[in-house]
PDB file of N, CA and C in Angstrom:
ATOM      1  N   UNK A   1       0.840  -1.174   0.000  1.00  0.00           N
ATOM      2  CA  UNK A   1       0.000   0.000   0.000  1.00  0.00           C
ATOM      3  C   UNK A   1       0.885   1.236   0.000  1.00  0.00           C
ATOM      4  N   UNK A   2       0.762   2.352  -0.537  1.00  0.00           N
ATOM      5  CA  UNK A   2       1.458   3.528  -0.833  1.00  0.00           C
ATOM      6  C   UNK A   2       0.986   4.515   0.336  1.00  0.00           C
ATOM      7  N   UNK A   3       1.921   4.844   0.789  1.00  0.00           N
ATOM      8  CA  UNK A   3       1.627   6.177   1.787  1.00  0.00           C
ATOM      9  C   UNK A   3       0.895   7.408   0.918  1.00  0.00           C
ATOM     10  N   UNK A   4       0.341   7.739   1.963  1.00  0.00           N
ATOM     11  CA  UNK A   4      -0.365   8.824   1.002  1.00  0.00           C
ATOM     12  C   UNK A   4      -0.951   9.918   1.958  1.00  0.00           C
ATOM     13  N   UNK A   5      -0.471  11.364   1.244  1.00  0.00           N
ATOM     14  CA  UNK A   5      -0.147  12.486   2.209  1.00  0.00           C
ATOM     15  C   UNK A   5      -1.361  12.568   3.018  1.00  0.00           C
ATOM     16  N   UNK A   6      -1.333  12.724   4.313  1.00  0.00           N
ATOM     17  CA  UNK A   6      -2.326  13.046   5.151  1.00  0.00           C
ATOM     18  C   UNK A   6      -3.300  13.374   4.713  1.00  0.00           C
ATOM     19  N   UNK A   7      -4.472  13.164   5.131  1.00  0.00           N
ATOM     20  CA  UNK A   7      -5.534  14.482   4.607  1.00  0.00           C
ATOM     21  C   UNK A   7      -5.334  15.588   4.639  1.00  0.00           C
ATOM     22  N   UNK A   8      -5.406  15.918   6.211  1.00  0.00           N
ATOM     23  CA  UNK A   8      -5.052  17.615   6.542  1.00  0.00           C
ATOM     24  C   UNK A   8      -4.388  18.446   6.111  1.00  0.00           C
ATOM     25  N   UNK A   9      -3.411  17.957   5.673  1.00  0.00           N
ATOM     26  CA  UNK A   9      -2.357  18.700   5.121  1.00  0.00           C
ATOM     27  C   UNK A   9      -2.364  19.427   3.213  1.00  0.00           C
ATOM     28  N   UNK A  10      -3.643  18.099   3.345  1.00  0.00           N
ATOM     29  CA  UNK A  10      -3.672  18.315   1.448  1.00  0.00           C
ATOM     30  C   UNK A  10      -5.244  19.638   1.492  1.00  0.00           C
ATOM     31  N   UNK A  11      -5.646  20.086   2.941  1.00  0.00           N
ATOM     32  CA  UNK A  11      -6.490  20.733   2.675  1.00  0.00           C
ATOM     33  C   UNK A  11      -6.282  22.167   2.659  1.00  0.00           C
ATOM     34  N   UNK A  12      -6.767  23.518   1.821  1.00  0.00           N
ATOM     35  CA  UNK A  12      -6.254  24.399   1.753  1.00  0.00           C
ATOM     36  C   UNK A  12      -7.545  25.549   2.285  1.00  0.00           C
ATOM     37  N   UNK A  13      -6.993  26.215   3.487  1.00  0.00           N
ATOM     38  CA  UNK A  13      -8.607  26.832   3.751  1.00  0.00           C
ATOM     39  C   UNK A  13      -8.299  28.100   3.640  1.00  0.00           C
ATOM     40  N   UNK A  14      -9.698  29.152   3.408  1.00  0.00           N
ATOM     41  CA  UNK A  14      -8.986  30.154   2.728  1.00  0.00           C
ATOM     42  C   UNK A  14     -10.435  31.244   2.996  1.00  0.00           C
ATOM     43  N   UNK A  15     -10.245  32.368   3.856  1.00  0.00           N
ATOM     44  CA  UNK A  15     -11.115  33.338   4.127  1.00  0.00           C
ATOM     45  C   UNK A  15     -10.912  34.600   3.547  1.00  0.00           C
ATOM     46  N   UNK A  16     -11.628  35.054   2.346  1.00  0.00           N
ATOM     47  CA  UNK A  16     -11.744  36.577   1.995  1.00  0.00           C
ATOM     48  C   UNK A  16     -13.032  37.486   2.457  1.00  0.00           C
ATOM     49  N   UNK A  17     -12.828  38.418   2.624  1.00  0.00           N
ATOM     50  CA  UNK A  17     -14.281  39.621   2.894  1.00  0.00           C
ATOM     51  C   UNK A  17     -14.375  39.694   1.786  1.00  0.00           C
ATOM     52  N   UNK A  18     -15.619  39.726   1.829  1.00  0.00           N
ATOM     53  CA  UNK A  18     -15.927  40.673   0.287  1.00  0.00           C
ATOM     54  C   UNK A  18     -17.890  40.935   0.428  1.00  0.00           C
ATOM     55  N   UNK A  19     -18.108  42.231  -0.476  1.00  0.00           N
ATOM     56  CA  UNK A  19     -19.221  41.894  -0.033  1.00  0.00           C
ATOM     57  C   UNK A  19     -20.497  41.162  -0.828  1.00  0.00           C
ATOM     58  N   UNK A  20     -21.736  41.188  -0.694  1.00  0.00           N
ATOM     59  CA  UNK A  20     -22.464  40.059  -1.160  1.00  0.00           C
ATOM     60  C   UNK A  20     -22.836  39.984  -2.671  1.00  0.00           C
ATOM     61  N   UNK A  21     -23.007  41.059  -3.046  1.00  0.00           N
ATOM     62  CA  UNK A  21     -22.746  41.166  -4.781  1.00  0.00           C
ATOM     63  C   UNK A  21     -21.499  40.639  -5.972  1.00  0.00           C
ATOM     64  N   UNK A  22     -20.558  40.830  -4.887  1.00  0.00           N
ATOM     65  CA  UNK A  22     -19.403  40.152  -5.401  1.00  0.00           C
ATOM     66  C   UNK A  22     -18.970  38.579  -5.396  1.00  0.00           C
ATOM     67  N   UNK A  23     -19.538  38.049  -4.265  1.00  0.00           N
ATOM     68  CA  UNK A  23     -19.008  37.071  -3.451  1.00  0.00           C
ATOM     69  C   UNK A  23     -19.162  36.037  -5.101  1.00  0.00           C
ATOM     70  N   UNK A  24     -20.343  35.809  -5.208  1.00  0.00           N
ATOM     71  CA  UNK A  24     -20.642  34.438  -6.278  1.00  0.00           C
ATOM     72  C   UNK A  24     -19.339  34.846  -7.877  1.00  0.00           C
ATOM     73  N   UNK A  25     -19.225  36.196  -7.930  1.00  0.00           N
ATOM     74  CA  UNK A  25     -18.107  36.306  -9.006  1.00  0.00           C
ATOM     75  C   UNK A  25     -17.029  36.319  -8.741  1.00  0.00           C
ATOM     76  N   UNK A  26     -16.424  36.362  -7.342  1.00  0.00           N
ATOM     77  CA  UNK A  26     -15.595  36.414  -6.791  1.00  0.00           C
ATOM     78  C   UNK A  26     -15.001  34.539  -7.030  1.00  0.00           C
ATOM     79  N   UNK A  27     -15.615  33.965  -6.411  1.00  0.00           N
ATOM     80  CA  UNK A  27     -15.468  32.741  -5.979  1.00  0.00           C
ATOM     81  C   UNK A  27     -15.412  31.840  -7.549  1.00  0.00           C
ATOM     82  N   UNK A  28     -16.301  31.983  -8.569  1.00  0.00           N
ATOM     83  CA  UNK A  28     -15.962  31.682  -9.743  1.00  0.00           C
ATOM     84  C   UNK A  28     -14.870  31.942 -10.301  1.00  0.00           C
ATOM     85  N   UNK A  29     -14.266  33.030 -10.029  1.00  0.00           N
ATOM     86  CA  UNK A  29     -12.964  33.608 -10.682  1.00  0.00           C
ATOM     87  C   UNK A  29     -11.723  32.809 -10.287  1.00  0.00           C
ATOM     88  N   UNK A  30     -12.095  32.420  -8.560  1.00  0.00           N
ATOM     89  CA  UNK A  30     -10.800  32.237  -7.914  1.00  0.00           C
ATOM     90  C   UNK A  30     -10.698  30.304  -8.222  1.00  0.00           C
ATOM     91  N   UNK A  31     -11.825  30.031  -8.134  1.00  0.00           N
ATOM     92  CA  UNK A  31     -11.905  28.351  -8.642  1.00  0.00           C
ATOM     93  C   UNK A  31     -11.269  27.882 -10.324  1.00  0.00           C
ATOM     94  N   UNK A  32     -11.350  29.026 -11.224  1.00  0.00           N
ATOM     95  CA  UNK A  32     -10.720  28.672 -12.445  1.00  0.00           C
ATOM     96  C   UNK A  32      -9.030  29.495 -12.498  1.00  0.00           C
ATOM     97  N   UNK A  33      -9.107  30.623 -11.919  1.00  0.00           N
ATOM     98  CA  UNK A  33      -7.536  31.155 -11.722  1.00  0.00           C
ATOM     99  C   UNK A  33      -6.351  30.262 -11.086  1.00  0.00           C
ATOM    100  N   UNK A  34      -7.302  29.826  -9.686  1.00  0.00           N
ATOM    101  CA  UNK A  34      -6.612  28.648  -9.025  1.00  0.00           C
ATOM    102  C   UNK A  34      -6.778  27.301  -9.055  1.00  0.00           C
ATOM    103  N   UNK A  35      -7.517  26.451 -10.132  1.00  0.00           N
ATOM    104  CA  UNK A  35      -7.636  25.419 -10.168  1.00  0.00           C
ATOM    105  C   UNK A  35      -7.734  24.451  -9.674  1.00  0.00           C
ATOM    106  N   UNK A  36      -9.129  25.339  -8.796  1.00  0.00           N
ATOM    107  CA  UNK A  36      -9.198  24.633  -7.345  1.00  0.00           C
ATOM    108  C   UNK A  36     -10.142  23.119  -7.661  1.00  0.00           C
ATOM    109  N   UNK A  37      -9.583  21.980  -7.361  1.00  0.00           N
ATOM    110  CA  UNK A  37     -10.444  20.512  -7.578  1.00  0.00           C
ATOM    111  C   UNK A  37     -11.131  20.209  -7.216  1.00  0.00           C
ATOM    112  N   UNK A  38     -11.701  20.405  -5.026  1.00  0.00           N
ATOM    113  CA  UNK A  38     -12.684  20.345  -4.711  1.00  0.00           C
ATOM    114  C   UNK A  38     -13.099  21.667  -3.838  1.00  0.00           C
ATOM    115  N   UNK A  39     -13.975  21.941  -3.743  1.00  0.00           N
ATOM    116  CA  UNK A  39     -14.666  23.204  -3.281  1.00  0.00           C
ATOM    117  C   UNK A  39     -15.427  22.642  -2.382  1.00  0.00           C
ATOM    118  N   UNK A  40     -15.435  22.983  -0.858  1.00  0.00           N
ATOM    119  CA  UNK A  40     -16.783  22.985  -0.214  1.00  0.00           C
ATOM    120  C   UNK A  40     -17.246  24.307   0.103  1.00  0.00           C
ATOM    121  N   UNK A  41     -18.269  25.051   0.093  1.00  0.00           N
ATOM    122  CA  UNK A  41     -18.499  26.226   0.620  1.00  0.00           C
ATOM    123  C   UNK A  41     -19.793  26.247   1.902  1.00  0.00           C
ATOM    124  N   UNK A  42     -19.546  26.695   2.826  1.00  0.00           N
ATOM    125  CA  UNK A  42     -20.275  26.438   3.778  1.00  0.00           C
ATOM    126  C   UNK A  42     -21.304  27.973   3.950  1.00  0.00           C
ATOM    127  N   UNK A  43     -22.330  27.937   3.531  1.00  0.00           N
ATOM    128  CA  UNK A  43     -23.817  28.709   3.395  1.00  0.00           C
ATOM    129  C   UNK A  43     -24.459  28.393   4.460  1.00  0.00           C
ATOM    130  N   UNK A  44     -25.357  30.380   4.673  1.00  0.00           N
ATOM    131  CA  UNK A  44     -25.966  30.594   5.718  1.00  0.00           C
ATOM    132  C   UNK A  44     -27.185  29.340   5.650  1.00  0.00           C
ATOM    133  N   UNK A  45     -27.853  29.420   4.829  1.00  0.00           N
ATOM    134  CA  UNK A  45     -29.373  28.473   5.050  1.00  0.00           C
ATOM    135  C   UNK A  45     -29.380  27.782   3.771  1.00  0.00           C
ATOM    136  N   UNK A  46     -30.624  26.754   3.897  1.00  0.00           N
ATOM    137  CA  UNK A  46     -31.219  26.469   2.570  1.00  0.00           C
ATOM    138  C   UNK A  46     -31.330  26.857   1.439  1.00  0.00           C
ATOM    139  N   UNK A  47     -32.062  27.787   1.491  1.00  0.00           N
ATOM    140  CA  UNK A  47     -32.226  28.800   0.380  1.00  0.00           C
ATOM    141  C   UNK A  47     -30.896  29.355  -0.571  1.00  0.00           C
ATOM    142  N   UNK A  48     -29.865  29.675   0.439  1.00  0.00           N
ATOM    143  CA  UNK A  48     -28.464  30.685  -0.243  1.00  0.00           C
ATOM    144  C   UNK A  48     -28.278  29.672  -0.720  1.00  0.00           C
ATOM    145  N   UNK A  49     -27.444  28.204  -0.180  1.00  0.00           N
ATOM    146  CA  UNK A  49     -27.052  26.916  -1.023  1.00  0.00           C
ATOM    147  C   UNK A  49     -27.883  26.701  -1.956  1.00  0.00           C
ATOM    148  N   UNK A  50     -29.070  26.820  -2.682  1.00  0.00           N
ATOM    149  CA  UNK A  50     -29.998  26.173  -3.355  1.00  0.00           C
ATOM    150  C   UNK A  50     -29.818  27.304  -4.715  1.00  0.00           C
ATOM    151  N   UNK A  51     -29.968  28.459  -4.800  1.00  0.00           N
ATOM    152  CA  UNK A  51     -29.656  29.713  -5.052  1.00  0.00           C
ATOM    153  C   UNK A  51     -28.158  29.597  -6.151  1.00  0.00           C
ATOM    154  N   UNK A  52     -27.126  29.698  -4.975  1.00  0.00           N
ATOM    155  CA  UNK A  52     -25.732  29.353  -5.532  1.00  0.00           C
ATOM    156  C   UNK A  52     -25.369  28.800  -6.210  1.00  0.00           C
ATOM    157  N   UNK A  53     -25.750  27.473  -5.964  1.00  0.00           N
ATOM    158  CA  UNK A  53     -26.010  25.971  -6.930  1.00  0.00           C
ATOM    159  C   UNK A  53     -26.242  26.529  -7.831  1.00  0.00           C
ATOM    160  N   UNK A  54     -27.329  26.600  -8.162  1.00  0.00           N
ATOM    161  CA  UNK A  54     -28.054  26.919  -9.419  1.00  0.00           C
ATOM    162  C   UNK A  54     -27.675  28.185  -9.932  1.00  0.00           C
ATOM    163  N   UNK A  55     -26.588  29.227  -9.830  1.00  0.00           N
ATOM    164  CA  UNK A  55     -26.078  30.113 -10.487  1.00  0.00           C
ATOM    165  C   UNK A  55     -25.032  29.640 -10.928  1.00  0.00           C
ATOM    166  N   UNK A  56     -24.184  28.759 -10.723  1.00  0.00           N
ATOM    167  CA  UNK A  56     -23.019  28.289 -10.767  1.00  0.00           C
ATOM    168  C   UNK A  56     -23.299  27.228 -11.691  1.00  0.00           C
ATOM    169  N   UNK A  57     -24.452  26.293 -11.792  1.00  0.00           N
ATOM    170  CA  UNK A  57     -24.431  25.535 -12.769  1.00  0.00           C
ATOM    171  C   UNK A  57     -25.314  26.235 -13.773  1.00  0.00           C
ATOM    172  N   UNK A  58     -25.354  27.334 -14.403  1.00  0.00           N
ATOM    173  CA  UNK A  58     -26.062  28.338 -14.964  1.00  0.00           C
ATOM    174  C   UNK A  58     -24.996  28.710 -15.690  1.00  0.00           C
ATOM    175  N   UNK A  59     -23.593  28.969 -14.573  1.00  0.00           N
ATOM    176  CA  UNK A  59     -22.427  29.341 -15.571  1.00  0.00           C
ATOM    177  C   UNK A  59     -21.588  28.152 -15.966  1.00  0.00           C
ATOM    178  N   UNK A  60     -21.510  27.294 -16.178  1.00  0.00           N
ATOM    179  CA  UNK A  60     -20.851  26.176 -16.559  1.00  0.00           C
ATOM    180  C   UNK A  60     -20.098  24.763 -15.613  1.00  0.00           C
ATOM    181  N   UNK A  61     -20.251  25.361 -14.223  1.00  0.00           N
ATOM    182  CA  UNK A  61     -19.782  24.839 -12.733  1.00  0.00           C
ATOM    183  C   UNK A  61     -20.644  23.420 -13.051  1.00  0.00           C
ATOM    184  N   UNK A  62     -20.350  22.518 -12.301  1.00  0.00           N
ATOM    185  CA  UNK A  62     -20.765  20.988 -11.872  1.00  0.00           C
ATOM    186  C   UNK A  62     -20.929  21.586 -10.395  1.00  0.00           C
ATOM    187  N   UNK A  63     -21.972  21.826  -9.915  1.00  0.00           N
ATOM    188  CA  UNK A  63     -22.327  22.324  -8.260  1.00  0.00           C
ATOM    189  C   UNK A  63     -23.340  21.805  -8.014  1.00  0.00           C
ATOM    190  N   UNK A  64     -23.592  21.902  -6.424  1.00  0.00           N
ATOM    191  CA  UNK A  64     -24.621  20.927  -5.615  1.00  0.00           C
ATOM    192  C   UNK A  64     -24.882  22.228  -4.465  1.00  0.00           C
ATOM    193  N   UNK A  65     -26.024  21.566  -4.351  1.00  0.00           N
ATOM    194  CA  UNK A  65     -26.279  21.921  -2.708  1.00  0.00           C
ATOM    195  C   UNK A  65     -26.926  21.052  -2.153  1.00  0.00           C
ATOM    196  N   UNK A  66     -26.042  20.713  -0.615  1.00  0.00           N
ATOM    197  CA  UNK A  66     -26.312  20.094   0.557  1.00  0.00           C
ATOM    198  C   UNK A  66     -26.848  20.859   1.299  1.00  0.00           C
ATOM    199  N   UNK A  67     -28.011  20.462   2.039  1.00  0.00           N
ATOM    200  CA  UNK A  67     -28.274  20.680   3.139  1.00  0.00           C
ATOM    201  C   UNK A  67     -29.595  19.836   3.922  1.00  0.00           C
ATOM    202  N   UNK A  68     -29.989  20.486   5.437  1.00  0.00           N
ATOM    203  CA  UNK A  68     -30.587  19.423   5.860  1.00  0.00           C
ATOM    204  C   UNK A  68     -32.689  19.501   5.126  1.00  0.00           C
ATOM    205  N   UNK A  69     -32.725  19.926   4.077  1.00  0.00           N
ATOM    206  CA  UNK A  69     -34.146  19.760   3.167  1.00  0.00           C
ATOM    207  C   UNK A  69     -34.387  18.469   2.569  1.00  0.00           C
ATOM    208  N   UNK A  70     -33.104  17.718   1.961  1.00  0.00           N
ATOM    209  CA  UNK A  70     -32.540  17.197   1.431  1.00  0.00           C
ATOM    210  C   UNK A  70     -33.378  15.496   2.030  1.00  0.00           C
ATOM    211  N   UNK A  71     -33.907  14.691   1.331  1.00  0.00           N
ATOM    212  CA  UNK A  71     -34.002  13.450   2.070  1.00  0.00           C
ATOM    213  C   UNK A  71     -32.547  12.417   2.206  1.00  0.00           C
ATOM    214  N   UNK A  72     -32.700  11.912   3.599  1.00  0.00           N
ATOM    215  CA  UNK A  72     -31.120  11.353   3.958  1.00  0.00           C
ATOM    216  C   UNK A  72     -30.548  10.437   2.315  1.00  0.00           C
ATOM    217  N   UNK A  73     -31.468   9.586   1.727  1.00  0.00           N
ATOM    218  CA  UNK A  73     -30.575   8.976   0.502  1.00  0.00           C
ATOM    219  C   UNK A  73     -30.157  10.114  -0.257  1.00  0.00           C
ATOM    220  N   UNK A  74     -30.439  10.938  -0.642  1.00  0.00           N
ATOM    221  CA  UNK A  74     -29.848  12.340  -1.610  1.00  0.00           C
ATOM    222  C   UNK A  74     -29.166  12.588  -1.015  1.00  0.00           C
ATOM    223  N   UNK A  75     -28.880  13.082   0.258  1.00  0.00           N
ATOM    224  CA  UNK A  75     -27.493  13.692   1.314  1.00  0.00           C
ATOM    225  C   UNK A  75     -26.982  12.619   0.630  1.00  0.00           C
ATOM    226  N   UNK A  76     -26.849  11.237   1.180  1.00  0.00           N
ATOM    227  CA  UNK A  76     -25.765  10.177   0.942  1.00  0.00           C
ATOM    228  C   UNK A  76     -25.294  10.271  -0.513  1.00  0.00           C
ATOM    229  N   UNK A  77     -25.811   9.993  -1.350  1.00  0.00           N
ATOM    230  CA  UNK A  77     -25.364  10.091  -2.967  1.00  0.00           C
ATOM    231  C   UNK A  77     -25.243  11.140  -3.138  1.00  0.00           C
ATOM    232  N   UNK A  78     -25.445  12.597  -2.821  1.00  0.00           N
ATOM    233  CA  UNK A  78     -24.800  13.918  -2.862  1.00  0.00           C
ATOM    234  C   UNK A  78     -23.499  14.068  -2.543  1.00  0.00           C
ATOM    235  N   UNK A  79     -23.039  13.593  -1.268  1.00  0.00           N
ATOM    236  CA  UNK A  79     -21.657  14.066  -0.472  1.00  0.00           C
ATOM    237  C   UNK A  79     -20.947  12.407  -0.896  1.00  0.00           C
ATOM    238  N   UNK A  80     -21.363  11.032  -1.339  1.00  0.00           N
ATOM    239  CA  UNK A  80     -20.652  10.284  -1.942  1.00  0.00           C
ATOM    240  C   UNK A  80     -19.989  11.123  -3.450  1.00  0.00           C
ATOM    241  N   UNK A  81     -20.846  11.367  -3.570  1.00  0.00           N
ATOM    242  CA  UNK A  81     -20.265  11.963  -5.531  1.00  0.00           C
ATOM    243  C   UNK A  81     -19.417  12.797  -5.807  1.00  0.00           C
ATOM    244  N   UNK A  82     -19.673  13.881  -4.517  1.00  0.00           N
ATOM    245  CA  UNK A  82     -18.378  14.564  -4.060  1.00  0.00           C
ATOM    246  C   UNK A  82     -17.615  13.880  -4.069  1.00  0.00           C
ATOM    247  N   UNK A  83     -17.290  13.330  -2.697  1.00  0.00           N
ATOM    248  CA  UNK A  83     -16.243  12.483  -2.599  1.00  0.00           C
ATOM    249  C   UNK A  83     -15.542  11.579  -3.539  1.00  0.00           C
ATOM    250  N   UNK A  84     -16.197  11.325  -3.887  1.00  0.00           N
ATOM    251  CA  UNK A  84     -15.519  10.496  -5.362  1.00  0.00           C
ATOM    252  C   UNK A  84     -15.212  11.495  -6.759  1.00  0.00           C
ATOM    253  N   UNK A  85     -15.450  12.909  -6.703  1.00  0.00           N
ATOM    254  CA  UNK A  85     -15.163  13.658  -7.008  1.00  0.00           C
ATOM    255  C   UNK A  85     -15.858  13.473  -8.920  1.00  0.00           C
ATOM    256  N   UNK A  86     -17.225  13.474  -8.557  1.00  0.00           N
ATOM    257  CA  UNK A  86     -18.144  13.355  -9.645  1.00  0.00           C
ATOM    258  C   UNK A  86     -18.374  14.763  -9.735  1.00  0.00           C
ATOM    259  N   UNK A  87     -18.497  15.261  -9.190  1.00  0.00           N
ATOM    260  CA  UNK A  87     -18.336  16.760  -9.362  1.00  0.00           C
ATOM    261  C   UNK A  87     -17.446  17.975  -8.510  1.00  0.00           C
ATOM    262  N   UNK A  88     -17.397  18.577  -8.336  1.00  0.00           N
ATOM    263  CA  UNK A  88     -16.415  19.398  -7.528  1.00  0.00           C
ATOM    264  C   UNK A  88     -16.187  20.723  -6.777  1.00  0.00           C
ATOM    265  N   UNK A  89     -17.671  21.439  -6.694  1.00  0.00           N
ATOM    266  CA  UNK A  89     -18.501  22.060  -5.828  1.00  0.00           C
ATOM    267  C   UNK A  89     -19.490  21.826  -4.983  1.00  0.00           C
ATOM    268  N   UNK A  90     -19.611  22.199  -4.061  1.00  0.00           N
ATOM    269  CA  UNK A  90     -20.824  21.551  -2.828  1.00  0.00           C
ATOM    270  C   UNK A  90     -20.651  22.878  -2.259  1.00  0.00           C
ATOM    271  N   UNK A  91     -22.214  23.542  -1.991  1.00  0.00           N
ATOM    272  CA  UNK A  91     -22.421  24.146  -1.368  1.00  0.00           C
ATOM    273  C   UNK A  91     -23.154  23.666  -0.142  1.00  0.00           C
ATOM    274  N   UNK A  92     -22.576  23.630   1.133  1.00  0.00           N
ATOM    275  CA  UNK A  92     -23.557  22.710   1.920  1.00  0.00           C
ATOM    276  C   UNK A  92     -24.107  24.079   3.261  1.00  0.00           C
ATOM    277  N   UNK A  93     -24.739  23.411   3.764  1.00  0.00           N
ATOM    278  CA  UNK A  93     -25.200  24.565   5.450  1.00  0.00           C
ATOM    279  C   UNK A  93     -24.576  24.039   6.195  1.00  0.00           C
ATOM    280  N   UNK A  94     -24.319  24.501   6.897  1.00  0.00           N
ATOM    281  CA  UNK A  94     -23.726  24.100   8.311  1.00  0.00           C
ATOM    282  C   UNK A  94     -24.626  22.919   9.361  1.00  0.00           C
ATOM    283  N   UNK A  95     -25.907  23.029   9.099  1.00  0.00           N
ATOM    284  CA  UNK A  95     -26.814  21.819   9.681  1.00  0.00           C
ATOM    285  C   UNK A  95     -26.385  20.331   9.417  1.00  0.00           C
ATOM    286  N   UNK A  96     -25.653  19.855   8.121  1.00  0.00           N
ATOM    287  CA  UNK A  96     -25.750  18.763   7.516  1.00  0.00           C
ATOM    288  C   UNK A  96     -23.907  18.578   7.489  1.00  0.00           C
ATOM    289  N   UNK A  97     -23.354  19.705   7.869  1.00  0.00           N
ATOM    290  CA  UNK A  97     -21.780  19.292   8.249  1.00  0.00           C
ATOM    291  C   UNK A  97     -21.620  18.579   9.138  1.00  0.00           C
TER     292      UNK A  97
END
């Protein structure tokens, strides 16, 4: 079996201000500038994740939203597909982290 770098270490976390008009062009910009592979973004409620999602796959993004609306088999095959990196945005709430 091959060692293989920690998790933690392979994770990169990363806080900007900005304000709310910007934020969704902001974050598109910085995911194709930086070639970022997986994205989680952690959203106030339901609604903002549901919202986001659907602007992001509007602009060409593979995005999701998690959260707890969601019936538990969709959570599961949602955050599996992630993980297996079927797609590579998740907007989730903080309820379902």
């Amino acid at each position: 079996m091959q060692n293989k770098e920690p998790i933690i270490s392979s994770i990169t976390q990363r806080a900007i201000e900005v304000n709310r008009e910007n934020c969704g062009q902001l974050l598109r910009h910085l995911i194709k500038s930086e070639k970022y592979k997986n994205v989680l973004v952690f959203m106030a409620n339901k609604r903002a994740s549901d919202n986001i999602a659907e602007k992001f796959r509007k602009n060409g993004f593979e995005a999701y939203s998690f959260n707890g609306g969601l019936p538990q088999e969709e959570r599961n095959e949602t955050l599996n597909a992630f993980k297996s990196k079927k797609f590579n945005i998740l907007f989730a709430t903080d309820l379902v982290s």
